[in-house]
C-alpha atoms as a PDB file:
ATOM      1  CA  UNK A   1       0.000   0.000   0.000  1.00  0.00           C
ATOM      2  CA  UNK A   2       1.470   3.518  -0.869  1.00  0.00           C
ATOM      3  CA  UNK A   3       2.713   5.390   1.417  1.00  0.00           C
ATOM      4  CA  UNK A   4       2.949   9.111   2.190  1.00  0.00           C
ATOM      5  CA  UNK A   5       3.928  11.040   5.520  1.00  0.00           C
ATOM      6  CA  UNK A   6       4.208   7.649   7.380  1.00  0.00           C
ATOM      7  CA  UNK A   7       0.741   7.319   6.948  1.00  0.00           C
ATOM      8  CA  UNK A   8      -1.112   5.072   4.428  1.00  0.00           C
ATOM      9  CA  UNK A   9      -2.766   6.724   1.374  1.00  0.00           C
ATOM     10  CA  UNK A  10      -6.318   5.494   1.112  1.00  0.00           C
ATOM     11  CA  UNK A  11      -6.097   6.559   5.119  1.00  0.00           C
ATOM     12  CA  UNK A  12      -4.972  10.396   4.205  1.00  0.00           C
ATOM     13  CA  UNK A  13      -7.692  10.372   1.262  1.00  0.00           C
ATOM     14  CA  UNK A  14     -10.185   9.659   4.009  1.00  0.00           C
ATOM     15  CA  UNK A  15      -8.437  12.808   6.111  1.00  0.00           C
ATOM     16  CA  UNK A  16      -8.798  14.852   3.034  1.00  0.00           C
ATOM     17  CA  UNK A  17     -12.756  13.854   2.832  1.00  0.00           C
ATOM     18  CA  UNK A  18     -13.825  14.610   6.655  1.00  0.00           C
ATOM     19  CA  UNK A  19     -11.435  17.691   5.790  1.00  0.00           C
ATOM     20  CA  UNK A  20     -14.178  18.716   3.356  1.00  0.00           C
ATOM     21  CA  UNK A  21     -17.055  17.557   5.075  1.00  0.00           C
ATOM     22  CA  UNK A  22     -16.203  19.507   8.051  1.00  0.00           C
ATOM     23  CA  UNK A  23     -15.126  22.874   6.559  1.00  0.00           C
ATOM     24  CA  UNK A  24     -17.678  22.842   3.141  1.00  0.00           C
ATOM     25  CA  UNK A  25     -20.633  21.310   4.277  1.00  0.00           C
ATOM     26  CA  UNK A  26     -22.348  22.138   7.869  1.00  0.00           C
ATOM     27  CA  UNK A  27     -25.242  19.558   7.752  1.00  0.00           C
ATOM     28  CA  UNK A  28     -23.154  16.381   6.998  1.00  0.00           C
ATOM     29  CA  UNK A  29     -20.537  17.222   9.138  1.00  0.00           C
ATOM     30  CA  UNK A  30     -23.311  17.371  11.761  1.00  0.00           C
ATOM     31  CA  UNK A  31     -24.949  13.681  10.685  1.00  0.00           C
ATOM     32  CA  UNK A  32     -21.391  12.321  11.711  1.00  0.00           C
ATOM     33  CA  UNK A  33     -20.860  11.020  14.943  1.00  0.00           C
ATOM     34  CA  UNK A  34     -16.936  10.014  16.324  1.00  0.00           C
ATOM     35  CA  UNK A  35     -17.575   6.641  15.755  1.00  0.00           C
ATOM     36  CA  UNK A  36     -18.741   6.764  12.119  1.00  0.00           C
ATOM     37  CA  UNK A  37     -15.564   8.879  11.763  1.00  0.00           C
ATOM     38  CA  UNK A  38     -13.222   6.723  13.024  1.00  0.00           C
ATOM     39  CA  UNK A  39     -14.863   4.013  10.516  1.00  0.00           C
ATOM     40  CA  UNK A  40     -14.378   6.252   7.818  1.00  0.00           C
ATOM     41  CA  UNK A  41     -10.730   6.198   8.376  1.00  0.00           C
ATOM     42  CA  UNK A  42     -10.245   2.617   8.537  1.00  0.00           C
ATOM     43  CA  UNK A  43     -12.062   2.561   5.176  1.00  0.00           C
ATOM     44  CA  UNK A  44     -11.054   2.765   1.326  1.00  0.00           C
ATOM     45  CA  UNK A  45     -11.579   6.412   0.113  1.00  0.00           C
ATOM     46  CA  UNK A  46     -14.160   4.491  -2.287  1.00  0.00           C
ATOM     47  CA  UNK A  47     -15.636   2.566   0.736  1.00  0.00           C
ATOM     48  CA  UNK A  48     -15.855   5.810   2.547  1.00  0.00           C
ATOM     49  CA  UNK A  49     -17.148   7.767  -0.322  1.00  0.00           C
ATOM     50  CA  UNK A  50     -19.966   5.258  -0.419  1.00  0.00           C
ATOM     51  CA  UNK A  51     -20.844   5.803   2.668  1.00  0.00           C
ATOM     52  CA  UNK A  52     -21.067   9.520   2.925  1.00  0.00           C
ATOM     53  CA  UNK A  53     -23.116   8.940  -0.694  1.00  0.00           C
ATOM     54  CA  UNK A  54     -25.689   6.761   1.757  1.00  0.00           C
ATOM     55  CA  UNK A  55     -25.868   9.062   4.246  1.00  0.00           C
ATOM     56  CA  UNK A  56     -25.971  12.229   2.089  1.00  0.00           C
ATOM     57  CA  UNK A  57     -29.293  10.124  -0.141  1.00  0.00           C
ATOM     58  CA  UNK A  58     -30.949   9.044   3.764  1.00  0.00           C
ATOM     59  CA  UNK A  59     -30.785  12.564   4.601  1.00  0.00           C
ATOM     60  CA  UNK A  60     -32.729  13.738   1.363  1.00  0.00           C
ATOM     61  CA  UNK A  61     -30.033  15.917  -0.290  1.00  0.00           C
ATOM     62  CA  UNK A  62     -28.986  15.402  -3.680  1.00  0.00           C
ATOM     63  CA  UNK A  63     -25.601  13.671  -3.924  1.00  0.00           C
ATOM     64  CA  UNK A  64     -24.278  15.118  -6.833  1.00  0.00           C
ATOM     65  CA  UNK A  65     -24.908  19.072  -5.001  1.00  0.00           C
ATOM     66  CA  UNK A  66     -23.054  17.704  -1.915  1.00  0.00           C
ATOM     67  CA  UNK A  67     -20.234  16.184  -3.663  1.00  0.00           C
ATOM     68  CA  UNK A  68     -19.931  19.183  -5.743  1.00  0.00           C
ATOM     69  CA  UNK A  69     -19.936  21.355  -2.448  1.00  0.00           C
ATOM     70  CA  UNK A  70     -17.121  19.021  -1.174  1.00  0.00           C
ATOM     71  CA  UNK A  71     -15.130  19.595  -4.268  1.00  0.00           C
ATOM     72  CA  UNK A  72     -15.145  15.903  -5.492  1.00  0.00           C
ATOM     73  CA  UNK A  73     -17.262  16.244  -7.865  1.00  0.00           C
ATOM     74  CA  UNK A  74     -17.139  18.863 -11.042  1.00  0.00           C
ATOM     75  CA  UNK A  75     -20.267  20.870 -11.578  1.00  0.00           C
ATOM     76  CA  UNK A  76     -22.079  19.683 -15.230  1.00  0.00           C
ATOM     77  CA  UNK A  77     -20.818  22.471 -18.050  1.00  0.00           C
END
């Protein structure tokens, strides 16, 4: 598994994610609890990024606006 900073990549991509969560996006910051956090980080970015997707669809918000808020996804031209 790559590497960077002594810490393992798919870990720091998670980082990056509750990174945007927390500072772009007040309500789903607010729908995660420690615990789902921590599990977040012991997930795959993809894994992770599923999740959020579930919780973002539960919460009736549309995924592709929250994902775009988050800067992961690209706004349609």
């Amino acid at each position: 598994m790559p590497e960077r900073d002594g810490a393992p990549e798919t870990e720091l991509e998670s980082v990056h994610l509750l990174q945007a969560i927390d500072s772009r996006d007040a309500w789903l910051a607010a729908e995660l609890d420690e615990g789902t956090r921590e599990l977040l980080l012991a997930l795959s970015f993809e894994e992770a990024l599923g999740y959020v997707c579930t919780v973002i669809a539960a919460g009736g918000h549309d995924i592709d606006e929250c994902l775009g808020t988050l800067g992961i996804l690209e706004p349609a031209a």
